[in-house]
C-alpha atoms as a PDB file:
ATOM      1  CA  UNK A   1     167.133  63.819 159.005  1.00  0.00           C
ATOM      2  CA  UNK A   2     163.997  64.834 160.947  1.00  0.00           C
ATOM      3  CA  UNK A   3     161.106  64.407 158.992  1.00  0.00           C
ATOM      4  CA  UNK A   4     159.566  67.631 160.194  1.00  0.00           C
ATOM      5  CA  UNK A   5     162.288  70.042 161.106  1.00  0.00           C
ATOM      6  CA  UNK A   6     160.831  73.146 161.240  1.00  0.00           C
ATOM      7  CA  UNK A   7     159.237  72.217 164.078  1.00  0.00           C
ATOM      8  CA  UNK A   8     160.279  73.947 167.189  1.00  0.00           C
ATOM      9  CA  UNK A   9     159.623  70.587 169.342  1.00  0.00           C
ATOM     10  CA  UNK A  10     162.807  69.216 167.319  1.00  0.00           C
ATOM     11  CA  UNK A  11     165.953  70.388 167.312  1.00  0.00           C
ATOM     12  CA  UNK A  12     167.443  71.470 164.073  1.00  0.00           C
ATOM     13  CA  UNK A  13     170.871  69.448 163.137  1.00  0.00           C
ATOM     14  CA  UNK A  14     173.045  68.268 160.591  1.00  0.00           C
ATOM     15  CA  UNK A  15     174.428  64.581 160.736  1.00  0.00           C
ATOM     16  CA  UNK A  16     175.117  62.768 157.599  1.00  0.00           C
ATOM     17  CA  UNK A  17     173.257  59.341 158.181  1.00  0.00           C
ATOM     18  CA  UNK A  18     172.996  56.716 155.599  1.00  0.00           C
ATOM     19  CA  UNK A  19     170.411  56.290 153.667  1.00  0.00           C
ATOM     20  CA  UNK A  20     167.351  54.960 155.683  1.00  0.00           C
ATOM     21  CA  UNK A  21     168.652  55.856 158.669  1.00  0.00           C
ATOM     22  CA  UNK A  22     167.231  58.622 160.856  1.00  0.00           C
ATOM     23  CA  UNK A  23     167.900  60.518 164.028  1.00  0.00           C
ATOM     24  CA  UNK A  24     165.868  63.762 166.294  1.00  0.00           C
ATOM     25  CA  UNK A  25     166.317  65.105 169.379  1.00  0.00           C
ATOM     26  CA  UNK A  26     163.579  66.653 171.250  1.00  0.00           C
ATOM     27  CA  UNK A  27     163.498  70.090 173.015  1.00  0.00           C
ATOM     28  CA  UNK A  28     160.950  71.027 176.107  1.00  0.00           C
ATOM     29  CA  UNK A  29     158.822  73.172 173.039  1.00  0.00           C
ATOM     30  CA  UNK A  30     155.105  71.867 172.287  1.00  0.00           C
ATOM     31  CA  UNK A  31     153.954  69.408 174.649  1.00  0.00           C
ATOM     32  CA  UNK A  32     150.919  69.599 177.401  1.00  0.00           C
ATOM     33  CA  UNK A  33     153.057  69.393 180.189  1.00  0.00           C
ATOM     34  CA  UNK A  34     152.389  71.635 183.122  1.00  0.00           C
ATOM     35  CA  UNK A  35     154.962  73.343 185.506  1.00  0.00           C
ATOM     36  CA  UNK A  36     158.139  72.289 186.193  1.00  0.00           C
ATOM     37  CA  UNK A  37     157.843  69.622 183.357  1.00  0.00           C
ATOM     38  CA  UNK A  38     156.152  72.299 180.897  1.00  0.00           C
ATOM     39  CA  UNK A  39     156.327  71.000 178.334  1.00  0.00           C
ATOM     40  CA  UNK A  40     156.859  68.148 176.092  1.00  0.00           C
ATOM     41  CA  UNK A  41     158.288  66.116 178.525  1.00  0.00           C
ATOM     42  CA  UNK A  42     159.239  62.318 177.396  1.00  0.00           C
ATOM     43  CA  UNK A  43     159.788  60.885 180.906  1.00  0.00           C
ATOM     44  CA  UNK A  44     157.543  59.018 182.988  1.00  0.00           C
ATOM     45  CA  UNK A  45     160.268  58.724 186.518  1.00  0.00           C
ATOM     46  CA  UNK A  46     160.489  62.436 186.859  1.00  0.00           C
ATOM     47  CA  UNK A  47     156.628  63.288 188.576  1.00  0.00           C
ATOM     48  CA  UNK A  48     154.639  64.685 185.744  1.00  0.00           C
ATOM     49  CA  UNK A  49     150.947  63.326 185.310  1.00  0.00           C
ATOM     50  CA  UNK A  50     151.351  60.042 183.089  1.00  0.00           C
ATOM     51  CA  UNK A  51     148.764  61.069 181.093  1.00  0.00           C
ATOM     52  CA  UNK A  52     150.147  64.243 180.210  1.00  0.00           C
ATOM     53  CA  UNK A  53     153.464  62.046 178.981  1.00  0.00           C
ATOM     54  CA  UNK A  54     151.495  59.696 177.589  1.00  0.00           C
ATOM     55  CA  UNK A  55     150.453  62.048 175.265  1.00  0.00           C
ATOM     56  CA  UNK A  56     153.823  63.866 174.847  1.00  0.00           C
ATOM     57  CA  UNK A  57     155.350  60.396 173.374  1.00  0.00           C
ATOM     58  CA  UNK A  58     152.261  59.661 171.039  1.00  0.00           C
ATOM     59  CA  UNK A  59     153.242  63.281 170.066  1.00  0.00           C
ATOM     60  CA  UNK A  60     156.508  62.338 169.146  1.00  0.00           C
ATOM     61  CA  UNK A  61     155.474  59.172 167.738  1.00  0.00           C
ATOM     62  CA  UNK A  62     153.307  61.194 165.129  1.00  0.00           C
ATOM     63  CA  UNK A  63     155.655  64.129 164.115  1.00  0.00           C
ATOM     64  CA  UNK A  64     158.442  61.902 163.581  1.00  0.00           C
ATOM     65  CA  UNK A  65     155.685  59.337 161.483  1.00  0.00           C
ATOM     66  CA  UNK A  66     158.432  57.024 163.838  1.00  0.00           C
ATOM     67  CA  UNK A  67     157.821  52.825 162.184  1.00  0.00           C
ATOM     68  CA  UNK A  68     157.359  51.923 165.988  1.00  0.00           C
ATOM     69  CA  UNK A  69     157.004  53.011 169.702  1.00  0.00           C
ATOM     70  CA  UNK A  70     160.615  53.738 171.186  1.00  0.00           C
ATOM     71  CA  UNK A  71     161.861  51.170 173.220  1.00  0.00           C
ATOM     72  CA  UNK A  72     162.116  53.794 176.686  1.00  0.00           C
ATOM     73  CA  UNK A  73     164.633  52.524 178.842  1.00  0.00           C
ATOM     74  CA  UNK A  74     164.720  52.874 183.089  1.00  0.00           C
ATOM     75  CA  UNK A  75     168.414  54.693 182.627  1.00  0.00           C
ATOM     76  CA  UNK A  76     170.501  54.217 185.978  1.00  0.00           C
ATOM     77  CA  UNK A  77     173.788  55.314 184.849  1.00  0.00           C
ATOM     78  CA  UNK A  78     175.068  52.189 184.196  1.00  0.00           C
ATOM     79  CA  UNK A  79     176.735  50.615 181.415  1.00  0.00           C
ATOM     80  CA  UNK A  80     174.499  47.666 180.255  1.00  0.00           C
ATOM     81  CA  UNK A  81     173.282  47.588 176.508  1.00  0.00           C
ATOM     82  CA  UNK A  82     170.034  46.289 175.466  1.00  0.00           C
ATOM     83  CA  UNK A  83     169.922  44.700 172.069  1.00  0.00           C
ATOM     84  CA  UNK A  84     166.692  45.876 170.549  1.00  0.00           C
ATOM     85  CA  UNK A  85     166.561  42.435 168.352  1.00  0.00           C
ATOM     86  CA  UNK A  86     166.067  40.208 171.547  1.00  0.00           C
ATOM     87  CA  UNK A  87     163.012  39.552 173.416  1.00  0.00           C
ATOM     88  CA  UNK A  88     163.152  42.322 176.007  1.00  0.00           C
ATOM     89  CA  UNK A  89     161.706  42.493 179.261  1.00  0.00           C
ATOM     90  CA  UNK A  90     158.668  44.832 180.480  1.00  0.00           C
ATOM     91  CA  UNK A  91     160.952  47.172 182.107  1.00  0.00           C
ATOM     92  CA  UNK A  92     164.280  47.676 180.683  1.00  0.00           C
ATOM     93  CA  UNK A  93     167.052  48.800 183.046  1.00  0.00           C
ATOM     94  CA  UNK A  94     169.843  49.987 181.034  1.00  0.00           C
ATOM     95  CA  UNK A  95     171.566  53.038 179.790  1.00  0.00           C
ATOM     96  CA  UNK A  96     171.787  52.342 176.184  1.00  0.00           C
ATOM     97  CA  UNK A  97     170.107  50.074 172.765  1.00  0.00           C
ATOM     98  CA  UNK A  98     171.250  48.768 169.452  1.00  0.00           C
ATOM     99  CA  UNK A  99     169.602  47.320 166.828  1.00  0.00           C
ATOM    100  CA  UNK A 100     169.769  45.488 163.701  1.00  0.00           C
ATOM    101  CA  UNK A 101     166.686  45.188 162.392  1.00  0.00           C
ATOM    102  CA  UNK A 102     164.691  47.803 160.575  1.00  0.00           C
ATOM    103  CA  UNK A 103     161.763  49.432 162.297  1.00  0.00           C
ATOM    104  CA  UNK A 104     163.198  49.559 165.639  1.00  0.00           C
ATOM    105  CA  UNK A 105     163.777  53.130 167.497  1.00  0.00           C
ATOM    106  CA  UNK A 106     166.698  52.991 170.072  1.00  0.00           C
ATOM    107  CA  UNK A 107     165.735  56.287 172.407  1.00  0.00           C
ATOM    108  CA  UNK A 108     167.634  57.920 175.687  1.00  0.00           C
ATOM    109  CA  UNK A 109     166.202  60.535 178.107  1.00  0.00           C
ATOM    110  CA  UNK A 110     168.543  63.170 179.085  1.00  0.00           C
ATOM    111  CA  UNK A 111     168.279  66.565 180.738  1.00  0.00           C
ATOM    112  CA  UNK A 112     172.191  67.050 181.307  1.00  0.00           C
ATOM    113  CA  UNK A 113     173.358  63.890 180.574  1.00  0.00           C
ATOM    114  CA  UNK A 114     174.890  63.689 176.848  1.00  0.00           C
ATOM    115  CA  UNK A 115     172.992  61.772 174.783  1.00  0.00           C
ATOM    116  CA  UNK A 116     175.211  59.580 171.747  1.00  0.00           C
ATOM    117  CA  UNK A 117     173.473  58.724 168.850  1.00  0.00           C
ATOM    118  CA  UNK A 118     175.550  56.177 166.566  1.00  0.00           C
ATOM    119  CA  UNK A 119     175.521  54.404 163.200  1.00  0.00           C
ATOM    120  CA  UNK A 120     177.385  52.116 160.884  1.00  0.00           C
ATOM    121  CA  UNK A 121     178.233  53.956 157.554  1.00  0.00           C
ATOM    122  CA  UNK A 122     176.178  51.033 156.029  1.00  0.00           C
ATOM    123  CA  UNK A 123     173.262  51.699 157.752  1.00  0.00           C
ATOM    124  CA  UNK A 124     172.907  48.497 159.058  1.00  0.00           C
ATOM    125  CA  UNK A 125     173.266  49.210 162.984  1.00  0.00           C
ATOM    126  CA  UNK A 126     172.346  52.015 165.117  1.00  0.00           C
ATOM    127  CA  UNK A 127     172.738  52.523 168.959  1.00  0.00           C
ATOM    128  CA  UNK A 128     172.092  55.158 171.525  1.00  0.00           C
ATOM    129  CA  UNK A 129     173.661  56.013 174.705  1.00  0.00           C
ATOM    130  CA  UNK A 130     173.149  57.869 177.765  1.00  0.00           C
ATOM    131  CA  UNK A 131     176.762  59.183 179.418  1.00  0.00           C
ATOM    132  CA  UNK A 132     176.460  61.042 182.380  1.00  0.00           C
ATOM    133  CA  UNK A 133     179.560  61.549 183.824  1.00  0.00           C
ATOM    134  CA  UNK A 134     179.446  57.842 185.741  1.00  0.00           C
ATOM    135  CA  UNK A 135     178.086  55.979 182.629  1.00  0.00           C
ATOM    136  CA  UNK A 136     181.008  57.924 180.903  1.00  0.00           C
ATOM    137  CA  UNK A 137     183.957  56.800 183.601  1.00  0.00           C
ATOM    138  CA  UNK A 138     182.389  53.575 184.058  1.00  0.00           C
ATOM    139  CA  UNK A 139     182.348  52.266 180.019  1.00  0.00           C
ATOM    140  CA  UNK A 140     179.178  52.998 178.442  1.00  0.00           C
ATOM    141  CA  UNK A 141     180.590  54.215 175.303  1.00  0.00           C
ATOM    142  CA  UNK A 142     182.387  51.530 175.296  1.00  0.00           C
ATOM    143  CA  UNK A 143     180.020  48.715 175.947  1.00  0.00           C
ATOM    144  CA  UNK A 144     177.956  50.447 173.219  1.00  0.00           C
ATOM    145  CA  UNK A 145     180.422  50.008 170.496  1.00  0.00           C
ATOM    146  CA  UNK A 146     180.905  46.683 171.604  1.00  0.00           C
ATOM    147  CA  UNK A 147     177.569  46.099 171.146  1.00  0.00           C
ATOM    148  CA  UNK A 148     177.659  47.603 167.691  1.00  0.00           C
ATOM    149  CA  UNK A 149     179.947  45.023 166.846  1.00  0.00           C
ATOM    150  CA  UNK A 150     181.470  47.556 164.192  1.00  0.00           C
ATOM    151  CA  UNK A 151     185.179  49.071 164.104  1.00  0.00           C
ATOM    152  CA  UNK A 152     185.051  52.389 165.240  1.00  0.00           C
ATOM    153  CA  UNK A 153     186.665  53.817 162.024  1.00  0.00           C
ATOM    154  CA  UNK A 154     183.563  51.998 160.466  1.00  0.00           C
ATOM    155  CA  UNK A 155     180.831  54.227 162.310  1.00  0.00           C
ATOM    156  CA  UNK A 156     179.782  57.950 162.842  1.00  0.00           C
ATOM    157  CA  UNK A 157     178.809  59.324 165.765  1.00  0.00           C
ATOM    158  CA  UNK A 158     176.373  62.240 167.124  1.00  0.00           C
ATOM    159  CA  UNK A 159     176.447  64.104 169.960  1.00  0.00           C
ATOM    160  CA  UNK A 160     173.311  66.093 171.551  1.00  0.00           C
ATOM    161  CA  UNK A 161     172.408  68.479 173.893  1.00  0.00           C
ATOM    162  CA  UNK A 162     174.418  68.169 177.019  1.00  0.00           C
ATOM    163  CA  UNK A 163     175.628  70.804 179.976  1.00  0.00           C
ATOM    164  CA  UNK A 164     178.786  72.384 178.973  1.00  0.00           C
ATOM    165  CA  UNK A 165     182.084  72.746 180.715  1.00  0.00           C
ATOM    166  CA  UNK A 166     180.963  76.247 181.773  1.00  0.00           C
ATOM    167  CA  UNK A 167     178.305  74.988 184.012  1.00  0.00           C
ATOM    168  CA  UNK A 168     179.640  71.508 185.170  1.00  0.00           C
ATOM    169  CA  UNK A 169     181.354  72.012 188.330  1.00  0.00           C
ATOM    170  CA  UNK A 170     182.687  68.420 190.013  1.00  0.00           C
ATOM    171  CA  UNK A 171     184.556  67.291 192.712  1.00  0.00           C
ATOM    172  CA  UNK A 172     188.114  65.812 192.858  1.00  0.00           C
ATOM    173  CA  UNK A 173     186.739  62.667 192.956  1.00  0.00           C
ATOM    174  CA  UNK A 174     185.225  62.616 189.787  1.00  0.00           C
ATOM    175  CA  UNK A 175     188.234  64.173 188.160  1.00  0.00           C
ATOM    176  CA  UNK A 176     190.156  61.226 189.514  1.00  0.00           C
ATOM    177  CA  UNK A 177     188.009  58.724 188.286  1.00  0.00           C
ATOM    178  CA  UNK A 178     188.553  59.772 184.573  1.00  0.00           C
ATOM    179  CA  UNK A 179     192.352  60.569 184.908  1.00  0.00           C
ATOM    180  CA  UNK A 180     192.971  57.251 186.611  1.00  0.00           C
ATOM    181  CA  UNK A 181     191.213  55.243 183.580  1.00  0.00           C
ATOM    182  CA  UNK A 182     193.064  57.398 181.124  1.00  0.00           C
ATOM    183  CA  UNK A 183     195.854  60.301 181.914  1.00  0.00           C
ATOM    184  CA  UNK A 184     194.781  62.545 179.003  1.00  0.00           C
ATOM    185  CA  UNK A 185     191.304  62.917 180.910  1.00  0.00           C
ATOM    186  CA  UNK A 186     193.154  65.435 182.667  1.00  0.00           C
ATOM    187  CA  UNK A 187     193.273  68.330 179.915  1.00  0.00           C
ATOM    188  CA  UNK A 188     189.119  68.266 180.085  1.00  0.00           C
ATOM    189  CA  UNK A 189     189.240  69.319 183.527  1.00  0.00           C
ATOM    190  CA  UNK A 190     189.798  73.135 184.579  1.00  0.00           C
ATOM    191  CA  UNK A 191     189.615  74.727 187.982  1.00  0.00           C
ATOM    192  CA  UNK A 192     187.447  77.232 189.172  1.00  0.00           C
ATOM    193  CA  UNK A 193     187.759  80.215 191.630  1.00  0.00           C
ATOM    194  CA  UNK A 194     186.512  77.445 194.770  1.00  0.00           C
ATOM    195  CA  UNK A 195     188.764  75.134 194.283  1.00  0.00           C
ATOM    196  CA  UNK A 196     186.781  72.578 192.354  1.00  0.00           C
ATOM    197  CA  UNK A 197     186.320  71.443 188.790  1.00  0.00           C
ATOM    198  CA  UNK A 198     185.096  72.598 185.870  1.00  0.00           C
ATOM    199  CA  UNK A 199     184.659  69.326 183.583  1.00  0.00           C
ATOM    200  CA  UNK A 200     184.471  68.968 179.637  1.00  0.00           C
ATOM    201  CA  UNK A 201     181.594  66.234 179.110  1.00  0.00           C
ATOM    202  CA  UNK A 202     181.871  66.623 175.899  1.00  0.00           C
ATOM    203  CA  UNK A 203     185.723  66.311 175.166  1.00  0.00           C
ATOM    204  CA  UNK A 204     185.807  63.473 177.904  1.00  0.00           C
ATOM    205  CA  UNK A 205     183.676  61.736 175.472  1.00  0.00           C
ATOM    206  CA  UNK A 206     185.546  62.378 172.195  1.00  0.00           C
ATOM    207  CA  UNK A 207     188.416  60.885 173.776  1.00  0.00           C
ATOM    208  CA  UNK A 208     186.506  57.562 175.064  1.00  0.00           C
ATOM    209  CA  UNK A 209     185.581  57.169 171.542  1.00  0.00           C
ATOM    210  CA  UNK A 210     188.598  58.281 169.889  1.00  0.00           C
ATOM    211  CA  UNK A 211     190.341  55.484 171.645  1.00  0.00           C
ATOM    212  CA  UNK A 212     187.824  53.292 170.060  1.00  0.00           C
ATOM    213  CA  UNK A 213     188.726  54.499 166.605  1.00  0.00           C
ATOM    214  CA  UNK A 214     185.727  56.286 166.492  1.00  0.00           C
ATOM    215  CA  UNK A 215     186.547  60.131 165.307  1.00  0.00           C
ATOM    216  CA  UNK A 216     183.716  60.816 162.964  1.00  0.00           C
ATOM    217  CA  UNK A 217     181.792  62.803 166.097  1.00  0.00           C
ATOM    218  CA  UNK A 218     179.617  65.855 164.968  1.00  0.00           C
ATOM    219  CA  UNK A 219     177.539  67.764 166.997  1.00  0.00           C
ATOM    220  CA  UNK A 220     178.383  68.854 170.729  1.00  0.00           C
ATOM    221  CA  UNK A 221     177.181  72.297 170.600  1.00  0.00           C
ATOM    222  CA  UNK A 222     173.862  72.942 172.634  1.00  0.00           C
ATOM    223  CA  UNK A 223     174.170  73.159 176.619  1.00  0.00           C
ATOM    224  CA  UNK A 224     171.189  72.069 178.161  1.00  0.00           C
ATOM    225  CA  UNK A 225     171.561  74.110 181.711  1.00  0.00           C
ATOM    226  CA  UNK A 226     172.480  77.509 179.442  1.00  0.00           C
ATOM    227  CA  UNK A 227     169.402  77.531 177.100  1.00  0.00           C
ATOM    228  CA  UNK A 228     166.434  77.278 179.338  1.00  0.00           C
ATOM    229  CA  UNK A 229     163.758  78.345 176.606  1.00  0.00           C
ATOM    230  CA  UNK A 230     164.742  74.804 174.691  1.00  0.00           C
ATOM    231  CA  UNK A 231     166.003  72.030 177.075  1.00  0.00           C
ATOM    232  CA  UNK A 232     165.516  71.000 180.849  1.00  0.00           C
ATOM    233  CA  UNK A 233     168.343  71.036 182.690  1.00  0.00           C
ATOM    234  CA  UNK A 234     168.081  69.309 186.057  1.00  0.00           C
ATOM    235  CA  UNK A 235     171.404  71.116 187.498  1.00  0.00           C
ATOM    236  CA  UNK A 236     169.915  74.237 186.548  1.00  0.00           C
ATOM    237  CA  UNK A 237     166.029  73.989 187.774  1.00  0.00           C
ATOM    238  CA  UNK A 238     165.992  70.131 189.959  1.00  0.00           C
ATOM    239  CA  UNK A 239     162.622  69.617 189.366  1.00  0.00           C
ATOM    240  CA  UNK A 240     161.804  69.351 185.821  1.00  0.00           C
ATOM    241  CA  UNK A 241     161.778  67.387 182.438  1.00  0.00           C
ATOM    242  CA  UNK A 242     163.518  65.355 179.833  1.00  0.00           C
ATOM    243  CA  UNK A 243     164.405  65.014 176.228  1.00  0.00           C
ATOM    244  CA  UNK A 244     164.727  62.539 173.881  1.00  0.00           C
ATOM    245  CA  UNK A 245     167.475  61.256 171.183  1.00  0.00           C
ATOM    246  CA  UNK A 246     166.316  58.835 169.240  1.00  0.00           C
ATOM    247  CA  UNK A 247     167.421  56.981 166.417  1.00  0.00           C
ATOM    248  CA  UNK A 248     165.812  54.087 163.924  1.00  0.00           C
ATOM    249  CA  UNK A 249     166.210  52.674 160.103  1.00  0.00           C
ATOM    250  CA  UNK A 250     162.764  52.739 158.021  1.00  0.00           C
ATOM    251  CA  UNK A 251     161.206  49.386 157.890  1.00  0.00           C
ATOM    252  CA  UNK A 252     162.146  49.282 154.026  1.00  0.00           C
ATOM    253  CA  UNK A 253     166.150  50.130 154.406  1.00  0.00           C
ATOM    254  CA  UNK A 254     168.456  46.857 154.260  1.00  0.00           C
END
């Protein structure tokens, strides 16, 4: 899937797209980026020099040889979608993009935050979400999919870097919040030695989209706060960068 994988600003994965359809995720690895953002950081909200991420994205843009610039969205942790096809704004406030047409590249940032990557088995739609945990509890899985306009047994979906249940301590309130939208939530959390919660961002996901009908999920296997060489992690260091996940069809697919 990523047209130049051996390179360690990409991270190596296997997701069976259809044909024209392509997907990367970044890691921190091979950017000009000073400290804390060192250093391909994609995101232009965090502090780092805009001319240093300027030249991080046209980076990207080149080793992915992408068809067009990435529509970069000003995430909130919300649930609204942006549909790629429409006239959009200057400034895009929104947590996740589909798209139709070929030649346009839905992109989220993350750093913690689990990125979902999705596509129709046809190749003819393609979305990406951010779902941190109040874009998760709040529907933006589910807006997405909506958006997709697709039965969920009719698409496959991808799941990148994110911070693992190992490192994702939460309150009661947040546990809560996911077991009083759905009772199984409540397997994903376990308790720690203080008293709080240790919560499964991942499986809390799967089961958002398995009520969806959507159960062809790969990936889910990098944490971001545990691997500091390759991702930023803003739990683990506050001050820092972000990745990308991006997603688009060639402009000569269907």
């Amino acid at each position: 899937m990523n047209p130049r994988p051996d390179d360690a600003s990409l991270l190596r994965f296997d997701w069976a797209l259809p044909a024209g359809v392509h997907a990367a995720f970044t890691t921190r690895v091979g950017g000009v980026s000073a400290a804390p953002w060192d250093s391909f950081n994609v995101a232009s909200h965090v502090g780092d020099a805009h001319g240093d991420v300027a030249a991080n994205r046209a980076r990207l843009k080149t080793l992915l040889d992408l068809p067009a610039e990435p529509v970069w969205l000003s995430q909130v942790h919300g649930t609204v979608v942006v549909d790629l096809d429409a006239p959009l704004p200057g400034v895009i406030t929104a947590d996740a993009s589909v798209a139709r047409a070929a030649g346009r590249v839905c992109v989220v940032m993350v750093a913690d935050c689990l990125p979902v990557l999705f596509a129709s088995r046809d190749g003819s739609r393609i979305a990406a979400a951010h779902a941190g945990w109040r874009g998760l509890v709040s529907g933006v899985l589910e807006q997405t999919v909506k958006a997709l306009d697709v039965p969920g047994e009719e698409l496959t979906a991808w799941f990148g870097p994110a911070i693992s249940q190992a490192h994702f301590e939460v309150g009661e309130e947040v546990r809560e919040a996911f077991v009083k939208a759905d009772r199984a939530a409540n397997s994903r959390f376990k308790m720690n030695a203080r008293g709080r919660w240790q919560a499964d961002l991942f499986g809390l996901a799967r089961l958002r989209l398995a009520s969806l009908g959507v159960t062809d999920v790969q990936g889910g296997e990098c944490c971001t706060y545990a691997d500091r060489e390759h991702f930023y992690s803003h739990r683990r260091d506050g001050k820092g960068g972000r990745m990308a996940a991006l997603i688009w069809r060639e402009t000569q697919s269907v």
